[in-house]
Protein backbone atom coordinates (compact mmCIF):
# COMPACT_ATOMS: atom_id res chain seq x y z
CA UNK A 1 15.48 -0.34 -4.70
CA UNK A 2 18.95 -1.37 -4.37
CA UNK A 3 21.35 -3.62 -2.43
CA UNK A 4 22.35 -2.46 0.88
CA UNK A 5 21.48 -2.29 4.89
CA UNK A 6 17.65 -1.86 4.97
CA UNK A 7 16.85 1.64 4.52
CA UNK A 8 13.31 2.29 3.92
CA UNK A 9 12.46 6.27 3.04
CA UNK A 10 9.33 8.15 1.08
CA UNK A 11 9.39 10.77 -0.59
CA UNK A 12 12.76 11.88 1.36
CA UNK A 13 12.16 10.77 4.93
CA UNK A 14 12.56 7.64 6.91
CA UNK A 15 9.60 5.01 7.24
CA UNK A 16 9.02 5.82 10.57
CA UNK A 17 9.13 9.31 10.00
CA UNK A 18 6.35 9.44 7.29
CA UNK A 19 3.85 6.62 8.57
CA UNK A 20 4.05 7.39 11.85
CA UNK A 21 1.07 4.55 13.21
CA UNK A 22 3.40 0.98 13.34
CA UNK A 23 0.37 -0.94 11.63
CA UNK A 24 1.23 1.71 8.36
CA UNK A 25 5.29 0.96 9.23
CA UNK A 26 4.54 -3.14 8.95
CA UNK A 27 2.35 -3.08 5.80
CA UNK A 28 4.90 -1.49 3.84
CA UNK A 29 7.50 -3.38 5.34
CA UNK A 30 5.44 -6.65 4.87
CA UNK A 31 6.84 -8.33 1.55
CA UNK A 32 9.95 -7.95 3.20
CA UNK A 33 9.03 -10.06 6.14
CA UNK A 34 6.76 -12.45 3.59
CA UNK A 35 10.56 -12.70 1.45
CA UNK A 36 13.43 -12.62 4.63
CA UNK A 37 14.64 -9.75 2.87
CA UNK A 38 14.59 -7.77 5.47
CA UNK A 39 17.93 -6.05 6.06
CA UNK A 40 18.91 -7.09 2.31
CA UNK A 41 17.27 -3.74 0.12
CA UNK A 42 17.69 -0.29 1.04
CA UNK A 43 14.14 1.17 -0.68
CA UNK A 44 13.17 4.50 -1.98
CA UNK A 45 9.41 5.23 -2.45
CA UNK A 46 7.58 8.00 -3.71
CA UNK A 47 4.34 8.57 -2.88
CA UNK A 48 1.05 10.90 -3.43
CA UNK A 49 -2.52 10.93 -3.48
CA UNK A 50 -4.89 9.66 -1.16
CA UNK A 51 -5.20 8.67 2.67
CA UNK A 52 -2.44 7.48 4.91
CA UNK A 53 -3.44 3.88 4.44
CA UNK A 54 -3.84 4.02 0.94
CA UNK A 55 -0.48 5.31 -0.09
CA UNK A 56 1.24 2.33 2.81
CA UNK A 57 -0.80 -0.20 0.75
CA UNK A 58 -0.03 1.23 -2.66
CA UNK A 59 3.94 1.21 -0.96
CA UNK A 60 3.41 -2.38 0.16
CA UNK A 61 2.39 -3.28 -3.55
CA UNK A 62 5.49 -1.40 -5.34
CA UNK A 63 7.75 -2.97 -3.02
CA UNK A 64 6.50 -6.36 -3.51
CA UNK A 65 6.73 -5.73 -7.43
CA UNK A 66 10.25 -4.20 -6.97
CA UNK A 67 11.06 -7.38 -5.07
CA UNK A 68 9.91 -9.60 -8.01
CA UNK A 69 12.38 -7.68 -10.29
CA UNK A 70 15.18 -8.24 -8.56
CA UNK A 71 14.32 -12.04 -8.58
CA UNK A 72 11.72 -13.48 -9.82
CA UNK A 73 11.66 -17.01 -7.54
CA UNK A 74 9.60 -14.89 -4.98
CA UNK A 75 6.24 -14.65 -6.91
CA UNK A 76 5.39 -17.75 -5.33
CA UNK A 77 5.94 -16.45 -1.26
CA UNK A 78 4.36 -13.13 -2.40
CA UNK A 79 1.47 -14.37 -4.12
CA UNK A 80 0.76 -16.51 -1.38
CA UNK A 81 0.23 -13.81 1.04
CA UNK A 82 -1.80 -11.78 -1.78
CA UNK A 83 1.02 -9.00 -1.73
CA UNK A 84 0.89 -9.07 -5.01
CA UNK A 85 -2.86 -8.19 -5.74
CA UNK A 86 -3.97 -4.70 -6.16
CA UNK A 87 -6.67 -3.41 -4.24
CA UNK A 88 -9.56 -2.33 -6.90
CA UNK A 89 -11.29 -0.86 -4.62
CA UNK A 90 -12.74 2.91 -5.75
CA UNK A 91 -15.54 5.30 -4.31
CA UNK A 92 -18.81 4.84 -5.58
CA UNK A 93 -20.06 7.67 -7.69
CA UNK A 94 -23.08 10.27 -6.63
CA UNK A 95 -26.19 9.93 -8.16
CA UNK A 96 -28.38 12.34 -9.10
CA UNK A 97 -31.56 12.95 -7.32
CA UNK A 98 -29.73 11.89 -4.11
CA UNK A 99 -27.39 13.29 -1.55
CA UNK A 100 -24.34 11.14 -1.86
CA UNK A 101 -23.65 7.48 -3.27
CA UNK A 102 -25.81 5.67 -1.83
CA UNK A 103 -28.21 7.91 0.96
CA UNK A 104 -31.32 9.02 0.33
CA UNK A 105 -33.84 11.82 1.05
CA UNK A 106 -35.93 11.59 4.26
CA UNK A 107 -39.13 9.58 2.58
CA UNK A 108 -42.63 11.34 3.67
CA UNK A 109 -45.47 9.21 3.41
CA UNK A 110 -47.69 11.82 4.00
């Protein structure tokens, strides 16, 4: 992240070229909008692993700590919009004697 026009590219191409659904283009663009810095950063991400949604949220949460770098009188605007809050969220292991997580066998009384 560094001073400059707005810019926003991952992994080499521009936002809208990458996350191609606008919902994806405005959560990563979010603690921009939460800040008013839009316009003010030009922003280089790098992203892998996981879905589409995952890596905008994972992007929404580095540039919301990259943000808090540069100054550190934002925590409270971030924060406030939980931008700053990382989603623990993880898929539930398979068990054994079952098909997946949390399905089960067809039960036969009889």
């Amino acid at each position: 992240m560094t001073l400059g026009r707005g810019a926003v590219t991952v992994n080499g191409k521009p936002l809208k070229n990458y996350f191609t659904v606008p919902r994806h283009q405005a959560v990563v663009e979010s603690p921009l909008e939460a800040t008013d810095a839009r316009g003010s950063y030009d922003i280089r991400l790098r992203i892998r692993g996981g879905g589409v949604t995952g890596q905008a949220e994972a992007a929404r949460l580095g540039v919301a700590r990259a943000l808090l770098a540069f100054d550190e009188e934002r925590r409270q605007a971030l924060r406030a919009k939980g931008l700053l809050t990382r989603d623990a969220r993880v898929v539930e292991r398979k068990k054994p004697g079952r098909p997946k997580a949390r399905k089960r066998f067809q039960f036969s009384k009889r």
